[in-house]
Protein backbone atom coordinates (compact mmCIF):
# COMPACT_ATOMS: atom_id res chain seq x y z
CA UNK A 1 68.88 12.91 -107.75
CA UNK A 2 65.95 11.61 -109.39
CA UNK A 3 64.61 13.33 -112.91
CA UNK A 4 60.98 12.49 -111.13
CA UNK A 5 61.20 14.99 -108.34
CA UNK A 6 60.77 18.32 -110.62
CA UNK A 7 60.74 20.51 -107.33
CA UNK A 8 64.29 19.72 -106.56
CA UNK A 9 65.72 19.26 -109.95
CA UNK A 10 64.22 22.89 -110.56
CA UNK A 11 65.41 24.11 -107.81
CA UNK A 12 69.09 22.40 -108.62
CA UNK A 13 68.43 24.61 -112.15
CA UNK A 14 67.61 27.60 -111.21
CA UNK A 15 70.70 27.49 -108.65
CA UNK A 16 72.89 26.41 -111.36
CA UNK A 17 74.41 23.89 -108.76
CA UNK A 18 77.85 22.75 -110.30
CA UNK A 19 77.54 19.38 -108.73
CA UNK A 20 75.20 18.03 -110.72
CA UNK A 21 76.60 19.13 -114.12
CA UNK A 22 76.45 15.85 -116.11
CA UNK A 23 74.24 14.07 -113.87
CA UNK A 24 71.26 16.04 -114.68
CA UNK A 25 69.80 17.37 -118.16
CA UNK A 26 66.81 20.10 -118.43
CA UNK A 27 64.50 19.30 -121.65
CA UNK A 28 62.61 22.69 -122.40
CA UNK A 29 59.37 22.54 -124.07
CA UNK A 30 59.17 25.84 -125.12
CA UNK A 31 62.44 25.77 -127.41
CA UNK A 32 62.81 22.16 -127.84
CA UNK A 33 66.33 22.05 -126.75
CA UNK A 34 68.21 20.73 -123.60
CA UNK A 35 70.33 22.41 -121.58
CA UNK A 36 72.96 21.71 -118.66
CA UNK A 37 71.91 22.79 -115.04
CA UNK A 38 74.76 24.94 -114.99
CA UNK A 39 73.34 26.97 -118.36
CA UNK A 40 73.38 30.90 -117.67
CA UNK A 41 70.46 31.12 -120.34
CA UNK A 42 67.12 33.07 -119.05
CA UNK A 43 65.28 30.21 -116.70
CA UNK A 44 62.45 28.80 -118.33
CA UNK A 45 58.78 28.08 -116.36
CA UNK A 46 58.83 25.31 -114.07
CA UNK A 47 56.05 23.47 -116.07
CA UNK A 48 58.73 23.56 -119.51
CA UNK A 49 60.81 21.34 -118.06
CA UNK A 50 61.26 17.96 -117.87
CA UNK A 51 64.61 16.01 -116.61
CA UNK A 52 67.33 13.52 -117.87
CA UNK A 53 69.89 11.53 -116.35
CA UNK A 54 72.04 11.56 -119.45
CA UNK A 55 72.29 13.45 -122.98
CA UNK A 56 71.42 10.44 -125.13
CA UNK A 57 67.71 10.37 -123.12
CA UNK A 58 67.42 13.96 -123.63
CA UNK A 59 67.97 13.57 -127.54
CA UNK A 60 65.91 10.49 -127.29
CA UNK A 61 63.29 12.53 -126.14
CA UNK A 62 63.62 14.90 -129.09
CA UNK A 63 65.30 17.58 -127.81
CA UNK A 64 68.20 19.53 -129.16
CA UNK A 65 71.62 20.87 -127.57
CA UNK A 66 71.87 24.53 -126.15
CA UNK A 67 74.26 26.32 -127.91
CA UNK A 68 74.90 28.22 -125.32
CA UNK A 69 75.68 25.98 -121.99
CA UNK A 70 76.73 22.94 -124.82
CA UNK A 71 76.17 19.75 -122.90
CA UNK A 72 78.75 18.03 -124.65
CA UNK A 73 81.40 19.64 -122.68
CA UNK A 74 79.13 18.13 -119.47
CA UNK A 75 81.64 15.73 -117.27
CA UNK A 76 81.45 12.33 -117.26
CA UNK A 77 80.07 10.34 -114.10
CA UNK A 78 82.05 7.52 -111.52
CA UNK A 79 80.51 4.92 -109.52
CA UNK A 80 81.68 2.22 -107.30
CA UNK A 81 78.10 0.74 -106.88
CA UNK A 82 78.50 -2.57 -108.24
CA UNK A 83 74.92 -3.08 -109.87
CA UNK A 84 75.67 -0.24 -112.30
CA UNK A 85 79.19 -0.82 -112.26
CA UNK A 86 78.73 -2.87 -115.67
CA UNK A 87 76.92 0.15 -117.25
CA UNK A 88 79.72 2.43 -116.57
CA UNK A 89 82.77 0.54 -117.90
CA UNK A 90 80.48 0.05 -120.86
CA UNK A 91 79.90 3.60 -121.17
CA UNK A 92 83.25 4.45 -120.93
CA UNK A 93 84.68 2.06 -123.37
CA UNK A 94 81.86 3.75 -126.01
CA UNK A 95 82.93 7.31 -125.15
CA UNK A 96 86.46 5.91 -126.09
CA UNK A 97 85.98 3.64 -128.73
CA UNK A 98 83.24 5.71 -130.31
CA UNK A 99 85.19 6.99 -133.25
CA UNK A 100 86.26 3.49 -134.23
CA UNK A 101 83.31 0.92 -134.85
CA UNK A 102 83.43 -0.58 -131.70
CA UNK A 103 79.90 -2.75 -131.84
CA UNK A 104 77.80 -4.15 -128.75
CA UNK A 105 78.88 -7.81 -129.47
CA UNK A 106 82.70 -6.81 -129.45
CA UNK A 107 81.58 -4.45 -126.50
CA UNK A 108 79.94 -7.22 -124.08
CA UNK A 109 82.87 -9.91 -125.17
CA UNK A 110 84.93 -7.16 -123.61
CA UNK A 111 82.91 -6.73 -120.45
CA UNK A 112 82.47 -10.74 -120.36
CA UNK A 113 78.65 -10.69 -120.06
CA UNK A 114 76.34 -11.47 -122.90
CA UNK A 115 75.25 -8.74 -125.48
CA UNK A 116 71.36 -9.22 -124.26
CA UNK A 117 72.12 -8.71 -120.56
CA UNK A 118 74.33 -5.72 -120.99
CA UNK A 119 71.50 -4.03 -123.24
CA UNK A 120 69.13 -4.85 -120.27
CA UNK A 121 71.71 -3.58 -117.45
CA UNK A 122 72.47 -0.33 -119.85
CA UNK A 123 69.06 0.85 -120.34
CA UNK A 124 67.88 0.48 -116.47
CA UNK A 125 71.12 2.19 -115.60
CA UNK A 126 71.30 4.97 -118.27
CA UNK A 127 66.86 5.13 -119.95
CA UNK A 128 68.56 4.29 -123.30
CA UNK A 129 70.42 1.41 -125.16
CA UNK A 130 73.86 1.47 -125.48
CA UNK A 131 73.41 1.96 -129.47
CA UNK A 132 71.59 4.98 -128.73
CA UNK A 133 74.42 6.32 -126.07
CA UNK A 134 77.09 6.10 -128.88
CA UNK A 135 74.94 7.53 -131.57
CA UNK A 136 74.96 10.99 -128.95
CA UNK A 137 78.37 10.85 -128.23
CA UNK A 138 79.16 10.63 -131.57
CA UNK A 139 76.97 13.73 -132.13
CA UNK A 140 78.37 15.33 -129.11
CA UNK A 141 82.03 14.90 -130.58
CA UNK A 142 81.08 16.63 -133.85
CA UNK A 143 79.48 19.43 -132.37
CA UNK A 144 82.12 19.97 -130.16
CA UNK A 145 85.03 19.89 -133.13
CA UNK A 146 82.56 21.65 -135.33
CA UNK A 147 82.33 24.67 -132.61
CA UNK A 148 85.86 24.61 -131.52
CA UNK A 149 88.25 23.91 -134.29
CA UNK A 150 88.83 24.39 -137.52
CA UNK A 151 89.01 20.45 -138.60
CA UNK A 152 88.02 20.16 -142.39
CA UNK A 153 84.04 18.97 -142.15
CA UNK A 154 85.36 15.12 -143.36
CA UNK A 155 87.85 15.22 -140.92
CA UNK A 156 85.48 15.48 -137.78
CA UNK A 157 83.01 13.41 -139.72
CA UNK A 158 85.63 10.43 -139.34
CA UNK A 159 86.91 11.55 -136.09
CA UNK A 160 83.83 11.75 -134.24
CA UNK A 161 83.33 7.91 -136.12
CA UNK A 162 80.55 8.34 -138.90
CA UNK A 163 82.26 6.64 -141.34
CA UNK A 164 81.33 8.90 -143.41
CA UNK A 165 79.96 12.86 -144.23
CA UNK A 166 76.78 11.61 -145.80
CA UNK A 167 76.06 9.74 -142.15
CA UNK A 168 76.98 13.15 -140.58
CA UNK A 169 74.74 15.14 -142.28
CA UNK A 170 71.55 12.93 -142.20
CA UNK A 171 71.86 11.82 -138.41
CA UNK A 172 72.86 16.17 -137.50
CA UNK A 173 69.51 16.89 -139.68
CA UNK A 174 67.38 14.20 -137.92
CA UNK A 175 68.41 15.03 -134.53
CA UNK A 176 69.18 18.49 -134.36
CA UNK A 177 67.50 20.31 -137.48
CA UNK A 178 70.34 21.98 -138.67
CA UNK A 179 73.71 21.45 -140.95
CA UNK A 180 77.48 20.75 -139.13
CA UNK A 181 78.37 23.53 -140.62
CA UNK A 182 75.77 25.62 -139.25
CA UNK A 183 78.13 25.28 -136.28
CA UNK A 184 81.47 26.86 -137.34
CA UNK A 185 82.67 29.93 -136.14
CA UNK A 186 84.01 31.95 -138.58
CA UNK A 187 87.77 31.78 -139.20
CA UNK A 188 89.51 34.99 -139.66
CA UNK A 189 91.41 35.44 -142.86
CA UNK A 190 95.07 34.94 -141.04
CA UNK A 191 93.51 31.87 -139.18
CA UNK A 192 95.40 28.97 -140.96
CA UNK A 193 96.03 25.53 -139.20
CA UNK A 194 98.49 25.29 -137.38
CA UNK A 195 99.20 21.24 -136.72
CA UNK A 196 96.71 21.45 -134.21
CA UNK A 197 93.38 20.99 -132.40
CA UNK A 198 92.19 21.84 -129.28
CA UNK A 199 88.89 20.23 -127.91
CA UNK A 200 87.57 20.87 -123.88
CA UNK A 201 86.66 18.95 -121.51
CA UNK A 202 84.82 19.80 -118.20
CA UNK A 203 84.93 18.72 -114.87
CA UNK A 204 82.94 19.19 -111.64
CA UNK A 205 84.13 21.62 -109.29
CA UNK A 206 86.53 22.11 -107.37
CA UNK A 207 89.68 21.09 -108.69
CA UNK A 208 93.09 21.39 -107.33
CA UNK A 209 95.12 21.49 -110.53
CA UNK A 210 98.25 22.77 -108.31
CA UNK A 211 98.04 19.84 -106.24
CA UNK A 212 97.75 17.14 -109.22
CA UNK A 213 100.46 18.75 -111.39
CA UNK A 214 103.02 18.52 -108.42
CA UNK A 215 102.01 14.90 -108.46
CA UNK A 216 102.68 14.61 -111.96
CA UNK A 217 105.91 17.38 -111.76
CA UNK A 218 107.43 15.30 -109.36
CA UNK A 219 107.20 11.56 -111.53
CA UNK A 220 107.27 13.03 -114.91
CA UNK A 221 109.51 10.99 -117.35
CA UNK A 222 112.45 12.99 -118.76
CA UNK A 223 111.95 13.25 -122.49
CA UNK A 224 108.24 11.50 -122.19
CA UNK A 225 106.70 13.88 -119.87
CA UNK A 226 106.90 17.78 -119.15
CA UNK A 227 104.95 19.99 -116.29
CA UNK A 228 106.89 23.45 -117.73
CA UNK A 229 104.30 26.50 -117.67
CA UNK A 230 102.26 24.96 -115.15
CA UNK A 231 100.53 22.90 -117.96
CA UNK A 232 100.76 18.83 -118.84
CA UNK A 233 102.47 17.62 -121.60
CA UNK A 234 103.72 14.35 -123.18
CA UNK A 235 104.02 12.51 -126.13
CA UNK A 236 101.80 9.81 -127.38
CA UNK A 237 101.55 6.10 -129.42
CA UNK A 238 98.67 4.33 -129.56
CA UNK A 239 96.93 1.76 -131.91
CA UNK A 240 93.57 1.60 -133.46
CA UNK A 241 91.28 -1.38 -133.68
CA UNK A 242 93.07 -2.45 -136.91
CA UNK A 243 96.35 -2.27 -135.27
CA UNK A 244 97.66 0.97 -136.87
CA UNK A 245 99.77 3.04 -134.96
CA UNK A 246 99.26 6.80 -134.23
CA UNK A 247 102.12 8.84 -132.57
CA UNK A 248 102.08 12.57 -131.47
CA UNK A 249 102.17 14.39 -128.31
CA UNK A 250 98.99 15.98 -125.91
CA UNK A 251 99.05 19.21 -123.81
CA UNK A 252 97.00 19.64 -121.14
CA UNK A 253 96.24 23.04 -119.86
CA UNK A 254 93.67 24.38 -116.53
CA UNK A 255 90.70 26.81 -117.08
CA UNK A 256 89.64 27.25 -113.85
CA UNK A 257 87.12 30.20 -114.66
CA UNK A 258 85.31 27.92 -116.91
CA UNK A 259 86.26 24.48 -114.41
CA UNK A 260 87.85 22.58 -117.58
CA UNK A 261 91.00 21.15 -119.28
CA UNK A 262 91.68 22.34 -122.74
CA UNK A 263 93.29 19.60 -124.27
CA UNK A 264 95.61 20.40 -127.37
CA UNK A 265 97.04 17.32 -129.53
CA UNK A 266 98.83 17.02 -132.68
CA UNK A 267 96.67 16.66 -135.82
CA UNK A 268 98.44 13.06 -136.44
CA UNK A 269 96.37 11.87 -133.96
CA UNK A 270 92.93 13.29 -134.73
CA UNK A 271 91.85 9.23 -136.28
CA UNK A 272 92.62 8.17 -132.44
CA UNK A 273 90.69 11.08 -131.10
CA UNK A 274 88.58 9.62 -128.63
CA UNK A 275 91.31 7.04 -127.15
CA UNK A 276 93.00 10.58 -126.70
CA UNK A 277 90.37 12.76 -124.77
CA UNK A 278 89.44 9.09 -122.78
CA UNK A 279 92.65 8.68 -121.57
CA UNK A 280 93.26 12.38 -120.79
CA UNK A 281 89.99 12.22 -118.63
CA UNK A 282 91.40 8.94 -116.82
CA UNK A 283 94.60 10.48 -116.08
CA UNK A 284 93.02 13.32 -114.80
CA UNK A 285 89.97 11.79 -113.05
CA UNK A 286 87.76 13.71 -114.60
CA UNK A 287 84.82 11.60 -113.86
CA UNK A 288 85.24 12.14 -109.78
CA UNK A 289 82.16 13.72 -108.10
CA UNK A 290 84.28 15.44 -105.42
CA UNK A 291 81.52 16.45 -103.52
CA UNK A 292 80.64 13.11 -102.65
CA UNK A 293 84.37 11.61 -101.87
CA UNK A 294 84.51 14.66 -99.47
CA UNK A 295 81.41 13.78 -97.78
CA UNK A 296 82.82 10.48 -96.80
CA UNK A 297 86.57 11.36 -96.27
CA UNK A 298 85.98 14.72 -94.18
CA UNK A 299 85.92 13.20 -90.91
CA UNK A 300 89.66 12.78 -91.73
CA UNK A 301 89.90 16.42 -90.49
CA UNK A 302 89.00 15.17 -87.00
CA UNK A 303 92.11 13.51 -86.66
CA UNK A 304 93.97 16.43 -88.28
CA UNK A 305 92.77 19.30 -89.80
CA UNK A 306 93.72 19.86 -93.18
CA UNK A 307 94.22 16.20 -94.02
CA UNK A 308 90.97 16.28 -96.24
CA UNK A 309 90.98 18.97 -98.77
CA UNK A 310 87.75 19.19 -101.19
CA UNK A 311 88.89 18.79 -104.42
CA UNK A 312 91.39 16.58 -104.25
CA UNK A 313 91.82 14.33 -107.78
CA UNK A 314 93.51 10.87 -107.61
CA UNK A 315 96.22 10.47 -110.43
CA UNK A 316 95.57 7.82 -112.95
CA UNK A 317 97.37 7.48 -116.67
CA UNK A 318 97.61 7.82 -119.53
CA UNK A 319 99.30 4.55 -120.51
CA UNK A 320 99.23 1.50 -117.99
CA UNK A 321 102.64 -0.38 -119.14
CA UNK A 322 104.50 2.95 -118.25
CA UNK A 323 103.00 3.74 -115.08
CA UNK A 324 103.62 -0.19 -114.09
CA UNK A 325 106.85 0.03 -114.81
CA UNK A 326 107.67 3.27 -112.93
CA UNK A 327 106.09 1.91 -110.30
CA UNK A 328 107.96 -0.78 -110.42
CA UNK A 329 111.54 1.14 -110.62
CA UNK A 330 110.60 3.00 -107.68
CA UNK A 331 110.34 0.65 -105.28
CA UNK A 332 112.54 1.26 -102.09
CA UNK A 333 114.06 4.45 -104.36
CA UNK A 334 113.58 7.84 -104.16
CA UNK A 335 110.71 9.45 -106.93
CA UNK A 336 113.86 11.80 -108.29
CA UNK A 337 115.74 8.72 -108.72
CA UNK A 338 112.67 6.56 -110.22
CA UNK A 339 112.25 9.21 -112.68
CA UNK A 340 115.55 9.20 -113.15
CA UNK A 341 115.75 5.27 -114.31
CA UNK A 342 112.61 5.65 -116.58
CA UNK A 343 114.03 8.53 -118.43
CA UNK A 344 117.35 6.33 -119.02
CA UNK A 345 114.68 3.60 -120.07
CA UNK A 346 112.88 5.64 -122.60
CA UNK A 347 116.59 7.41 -124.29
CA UNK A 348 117.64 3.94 -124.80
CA UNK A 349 114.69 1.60 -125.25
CA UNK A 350 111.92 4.46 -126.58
CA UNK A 351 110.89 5.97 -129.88
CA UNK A 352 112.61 9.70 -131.06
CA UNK A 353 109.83 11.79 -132.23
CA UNK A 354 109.95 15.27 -133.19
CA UNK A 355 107.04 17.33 -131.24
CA UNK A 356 108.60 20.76 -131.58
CA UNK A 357 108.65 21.24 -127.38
CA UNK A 358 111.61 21.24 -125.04
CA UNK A 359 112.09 18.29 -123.31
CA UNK A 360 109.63 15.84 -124.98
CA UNK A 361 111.71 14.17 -128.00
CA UNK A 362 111.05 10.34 -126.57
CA UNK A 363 108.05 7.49 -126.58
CA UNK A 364 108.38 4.87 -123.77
CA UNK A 365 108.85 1.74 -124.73
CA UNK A 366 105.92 -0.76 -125.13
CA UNK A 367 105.60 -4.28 -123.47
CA UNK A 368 106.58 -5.24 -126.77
CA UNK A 369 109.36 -3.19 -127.07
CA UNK A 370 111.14 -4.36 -123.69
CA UNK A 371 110.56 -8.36 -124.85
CA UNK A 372 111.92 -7.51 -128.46
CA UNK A 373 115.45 -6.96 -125.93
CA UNK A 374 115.66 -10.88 -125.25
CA UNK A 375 117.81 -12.62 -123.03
CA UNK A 376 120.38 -9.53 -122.76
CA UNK A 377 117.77 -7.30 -120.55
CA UNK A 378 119.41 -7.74 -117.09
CA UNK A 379 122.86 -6.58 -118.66
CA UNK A 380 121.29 -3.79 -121.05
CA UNK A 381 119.21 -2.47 -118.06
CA UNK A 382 121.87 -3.06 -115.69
CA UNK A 383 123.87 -0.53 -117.16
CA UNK A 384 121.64 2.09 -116.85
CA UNK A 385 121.23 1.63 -113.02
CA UNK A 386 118.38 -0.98 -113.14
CA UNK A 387 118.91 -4.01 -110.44
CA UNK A 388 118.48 -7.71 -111.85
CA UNK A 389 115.20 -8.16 -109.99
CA UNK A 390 113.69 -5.21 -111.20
CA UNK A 391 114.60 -6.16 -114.97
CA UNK A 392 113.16 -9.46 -114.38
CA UNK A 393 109.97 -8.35 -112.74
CA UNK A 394 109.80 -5.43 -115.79
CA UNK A 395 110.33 -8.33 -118.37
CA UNK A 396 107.40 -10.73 -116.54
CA UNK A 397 104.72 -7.96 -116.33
CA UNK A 398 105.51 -7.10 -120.03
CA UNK A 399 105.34 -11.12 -121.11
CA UNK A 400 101.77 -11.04 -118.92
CA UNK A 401 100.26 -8.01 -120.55
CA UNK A 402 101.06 -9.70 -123.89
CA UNK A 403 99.51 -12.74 -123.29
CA UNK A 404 96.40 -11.58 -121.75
CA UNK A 405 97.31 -12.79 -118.40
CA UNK A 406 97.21 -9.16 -116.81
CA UNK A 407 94.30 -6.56 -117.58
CA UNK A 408 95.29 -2.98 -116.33
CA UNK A 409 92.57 -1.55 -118.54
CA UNK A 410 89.44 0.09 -117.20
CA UNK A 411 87.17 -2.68 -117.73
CA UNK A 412 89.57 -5.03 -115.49
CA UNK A 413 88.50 -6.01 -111.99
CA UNK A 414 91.35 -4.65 -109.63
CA UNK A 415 91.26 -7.19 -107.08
CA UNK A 416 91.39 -10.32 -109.05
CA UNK A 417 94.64 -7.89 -110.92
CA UNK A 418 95.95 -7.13 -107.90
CA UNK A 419 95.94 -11.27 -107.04
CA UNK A 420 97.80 -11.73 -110.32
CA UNK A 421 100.21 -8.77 -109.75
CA UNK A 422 101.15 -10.14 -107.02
CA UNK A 423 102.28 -13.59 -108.62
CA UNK A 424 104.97 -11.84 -110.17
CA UNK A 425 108.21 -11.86 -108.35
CA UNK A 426 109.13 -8.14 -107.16
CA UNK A 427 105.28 -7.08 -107.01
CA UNK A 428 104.07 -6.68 -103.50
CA UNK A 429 100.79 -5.62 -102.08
CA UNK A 430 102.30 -1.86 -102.18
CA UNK A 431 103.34 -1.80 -105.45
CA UNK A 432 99.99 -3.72 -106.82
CA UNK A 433 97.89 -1.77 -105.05
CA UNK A 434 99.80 1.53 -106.46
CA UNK A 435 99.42 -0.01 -109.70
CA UNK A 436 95.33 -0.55 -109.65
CA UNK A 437 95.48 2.96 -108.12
CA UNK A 438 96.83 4.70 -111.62
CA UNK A 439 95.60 2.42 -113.74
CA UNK A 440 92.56 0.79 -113.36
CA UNK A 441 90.46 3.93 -112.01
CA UNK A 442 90.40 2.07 -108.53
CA UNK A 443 88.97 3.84 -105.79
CA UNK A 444 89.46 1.94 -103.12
CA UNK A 445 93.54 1.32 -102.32
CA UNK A 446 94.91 2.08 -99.49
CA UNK A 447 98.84 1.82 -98.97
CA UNK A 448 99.57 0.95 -95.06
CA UNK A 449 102.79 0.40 -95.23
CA UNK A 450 104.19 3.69 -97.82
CA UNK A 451 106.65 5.69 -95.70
CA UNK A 452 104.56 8.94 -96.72
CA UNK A 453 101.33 7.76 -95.03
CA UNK A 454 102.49 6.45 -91.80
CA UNK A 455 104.33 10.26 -91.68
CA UNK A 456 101.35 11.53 -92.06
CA UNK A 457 99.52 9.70 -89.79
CA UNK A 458 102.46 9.12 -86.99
CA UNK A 459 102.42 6.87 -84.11
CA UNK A 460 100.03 3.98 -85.64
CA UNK A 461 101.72 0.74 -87.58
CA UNK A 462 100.42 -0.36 -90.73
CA UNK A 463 97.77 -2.60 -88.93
CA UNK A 464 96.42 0.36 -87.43
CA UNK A 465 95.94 2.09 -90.35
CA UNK A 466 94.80 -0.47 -92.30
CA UNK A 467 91.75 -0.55 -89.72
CA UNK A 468 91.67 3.40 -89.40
CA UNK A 469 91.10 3.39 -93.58
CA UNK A 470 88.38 0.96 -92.98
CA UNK A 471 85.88 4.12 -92.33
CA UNK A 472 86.92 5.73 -95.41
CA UNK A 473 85.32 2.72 -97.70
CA UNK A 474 85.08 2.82 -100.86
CA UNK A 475 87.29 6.06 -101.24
CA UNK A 476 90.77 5.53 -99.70
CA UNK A 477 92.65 6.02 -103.15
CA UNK A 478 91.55 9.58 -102.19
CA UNK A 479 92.29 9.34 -98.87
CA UNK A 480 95.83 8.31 -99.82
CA UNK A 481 96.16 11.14 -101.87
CA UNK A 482 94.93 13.10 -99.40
CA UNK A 483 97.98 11.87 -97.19
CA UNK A 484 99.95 12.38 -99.47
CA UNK A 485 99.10 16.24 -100.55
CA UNK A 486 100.32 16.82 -96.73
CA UNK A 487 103.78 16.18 -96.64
C-alpha cells in the first residue's frame, strides 16, 4: 500500500488491519507522535495524518513513538522482489549488527555493491538512508529495554549500540523530547534481577506456533535444544565483530493474545543482543507476511483441502553450521535417529555450559571445532554411529565455511549456494535445497523427491511435482511446509 493514498491507509487505521502492522506508520499532527495501524488509541481526524512506510521516515519526519501501540515491537518485512531485494538484506544486517558499529562501507563490502549505490537503492526502497535506519533502530532497541526490563541505563545504552550514555541521552532528547529514563516502569521493592531479560517481538497474524514447535520438537538436539512446556529453548555461542565470544542460552515463548514471541536470554549475552533477537526472528520467520504467501499457495486446497493452512511459518535457524550438519546426518535416516546422531555429536564434540534448565547442558560444535578433530574424524564419528561419507561430507562443508567458499548467511544468494553445496560429495539437490530452506531465509525450495511430499501428494513422480510447484512461485518453501504439516 502506498503512504499517498490517505483514503485507504485511513481506512487500513481506523480498521486496525493486522496485516499491515510494520508496513505502514500513522504520523499525527495533533500530538506529534506516530503510531502503528494496529494502535487501540482514540482515532485521530483524517486530515492529522500523514503515512510512512517505515519508523525511521516517521522519526525523520519529526514525529515521536506512541507509548501506547510502541512501534518498535512492529514486525519486520520479507520480499522476494529482486529490485529491493538489496535494501532488505541491508536492512536486516543493520537490525542485527546495530548494537555493534557495523558502518555502511563494511555494510556494502558485505552486500558486494558499492557504498554509493546501496545508499541510492536504500533510500528509494525505504525514504531514508541507511544511517538514518540504524540511528531508529537503535532508538527503537532502547526504548524497548528501557520499557521492558530492568537493564541498568549503561547497559541498554551499549546494548542497543550507542557507545556510550552521553550519545543516549542527546540523540533520546533530540528525537523524542524526553529522558530514557522517563521510560522505566517502576520496579517493585522485591523486583531484583534475576540473570535475565526479556525483550518482545511481534509478528503478523496468524501464527501457528503448534505447528512450528512440532517442527522444531521433532529435530531438536538432545542437550542443545528443548520444546518442554510448549516453549523454545536452546543454548547459545556467538562472536562479536572483534571476535569475542558470548555463550548463554534463549527461550522462546508464544503470546498469541498479543501475536508475539517473548524472547528471554541470559544476561551474558545482552553485548550480542541484536545477533540474538535477529536470529530468533530468522528462526522463527518472523518477517513472513502470511497473508500474502496464502494468497498465492491457496489454490493448493483445490487439489486437497486442507493442504494450505493460513499461517503457516517456514522453519529457519538459529545457527547455519548446525542445521547443515543435521541435515546432513539425516539423510536416508529417520528424524528420531538424526537427532539422535547430533545429540551424540554435541556430548562429545560440544561445549558443557551450565544454563540452570533440564536438558540443555551442551553447545554444538563449530566448523572450527569439527576441523580442530584432524585426520581421526571418520573413526571418532564412526563410533558414535556416523557413516564415513557423512564424516567426510561434515568435515568438507566445515573446511568451506571456513574459507569463505560457502555463505549460508542471509545476505548469500541461495542458488549460486546451492551450486556450491552441491560440489561437495554427499550433498544432493535434496539436501542443498533443505539447507537454503533453514538457512538462508529462501523462499522458494521445493523438495520433489522427499518421501513426505510425494505422500502427500500421491500418485505423481518427482517430475510431476516439480511442474505442479511451478504455480506456487516464489513461495514453495511454504508450500513444502505446507506438505509437510499434513502427514
Amino acid at each position: 500500500m502506498l503512504p499517498e493514498n490517505k483514503e485507504a491507509c485511513y481506512e487500513v487505521f481506523k480498521s486496525k488491519d493486522a496485516r499491515f502492522d510494520g508496513r505502514l506508520f500513522v504520523g499525527i499532527s495533533s500530538t506529534g507522535i506516530y503510531c502503528r495501524p494496529v494502535c487501540r488509541a482514540r482515532l485521530p481526524k483524517f486530515e492529522n495524518c500523514t503515512y510512512f512506510t517505515t519508523a525511521a521516515e516517521a522519526e525523520q519526519a519529526g514525529f515521536r513513538p506512541c507509548l501506547l501501540c510502541r512501534p518498535e515491537l512492529a514486525p519486520g518485512n520479507s520480499t522476494v522482489d529482486a529490485s529491493s531485494a538489496l535494501a532488505h538484506k541491508a536492512a536486516r544486517l543493520l537490525e542485527e549488527n546495530c548494537g555493534n558499529g557495523l558502518g555502511l562501507k563494511e555494510l556494502s563490502s558485505r552486500l558486494g555493491c558499492t557504498d554509493r549505490h546501496l545508499r541510492r537503492v536504500f533510500l528509494e526502497e525505504y525514504r531514508v538512508t541507511p544511517v538514518r535506519y540504524l540511528q531508529t533502530c537503535r532508538l527503537l532497541l532502547a526504548k524497548n529495554l528501557m520499557t521492558d526490563t530492568d537493564l541498568p541505563v549503561l547497559d541498554v545504552a551499549m546494548a542497543a549500540g550507542f557507545g556510550s550514555l552521553r550519545r543516549m541521552n542527546e540523540l533520546f532528547q533530540k528525537q523524542y523530547k524526553l529522558s530514557p529514563t522517563d521510560l522505566r516502569k517502576e520496579i517493585t521493592e522485591n523486583g531484583s534481577h534475576k540473570g535475565e531479560t526479556a525483550i518482545t517481538v511481534a509478528y503478523r497474524p496468524p501464527y501457528r506456533w503448534d505447528a512450528m514447535l512440532d517442527f522444531l520438537a521433532a529435530r531438536a538436539i538432545p542437550g542443545v535444544e528443548t520444546t518442554a512446556g510448549r516453549c523454545y529453548a536452546r543454548t547459545v555461542r556467538l562472536r562479536n565483530r572483534d571476535g569475542k565470544v558470548y555463550c548463554g542460552w534463549v527461550r522462546v515463548e508464544h503470546f498469541a493474545n498479543k501475536n508475539s514471541l517473548r524472547v528471554t536470554l541470559s544476561d551474558s549475552l545482552i553485548s550480542i543482543l541484536t545477533q540474538v533477537l535477529f536470529r530468533v526472528r530468522r528462526l522463527f520467520d518472523l518477517y513472513c507476511e502470511p497473508v500474502l504467501v496464502y494468497e498465492k499457495l491457496r489454490e493448493m486446497n483445490e487439489l486437497r483441502a486442507g493442504l494450505c493452512v493460513p499461517g503457516t511459518r517456514v522453519p529457519g535457524c538459529f545457527d547455519p553450521f548446525e542445521t547443515s550438519v543435521r541435515a546432513i546426518l539425516g539423510q536416508q535416516i529417520t528424524v528420531k535417529a538424526a537427532g539422535t546422531l547430533a545429540g551424540r555429536l554435541a556430548e562429545h564434540f560440544g561445549t558443557p555450559i551450565e544454563t540452570g534448565m533440564d536438558g540443555l547442558n551442551r553447545i554444538f560444535p563449530t566448523a572450527e571445532d569439527i576441523l580442530a578433530i584432524g585426520k581421526g574424524i571418520q573413526d571418532r564419528f564412526g563410533l558414535l554411529g556416523v557413516t564415513t561419507a557423512r564424516s567426510d561430507c561434515i568435515r568438507a562443508l566445515a573446511e568451506a565455511l571456513i574459507s569463505g567458499e560457502i555463505d549460508l548467511n542471509q545476505c548469500a544468494d541461495p542458488e549460486r549456494e546451492m551450486e556450491k553445496l552441491q560440489n561437495i560429495r554427499g550433498i544432493g539437490r535434496w539436501t542443498a535445497q533443505y539447507i537454503a530452506m533453514r538457512t538462508m531465509d529462501w523462499p522458494d525450495a521445493f523438495l520433489e523427491t522427499d518421501a513426505g511430499i510425494r505422500h502427500a501428494l500421491p500418485g505423481r513422480s518427482p517430475k510431476e511435482l516439480l511442474e505442479l510447484s511451478e504455480r506456487w512461485r516464489p513461495w514453495r518453501s511454504y508450500a513444502t511446509v505446507n506438505l509437510w504439516n499434513t502427514l
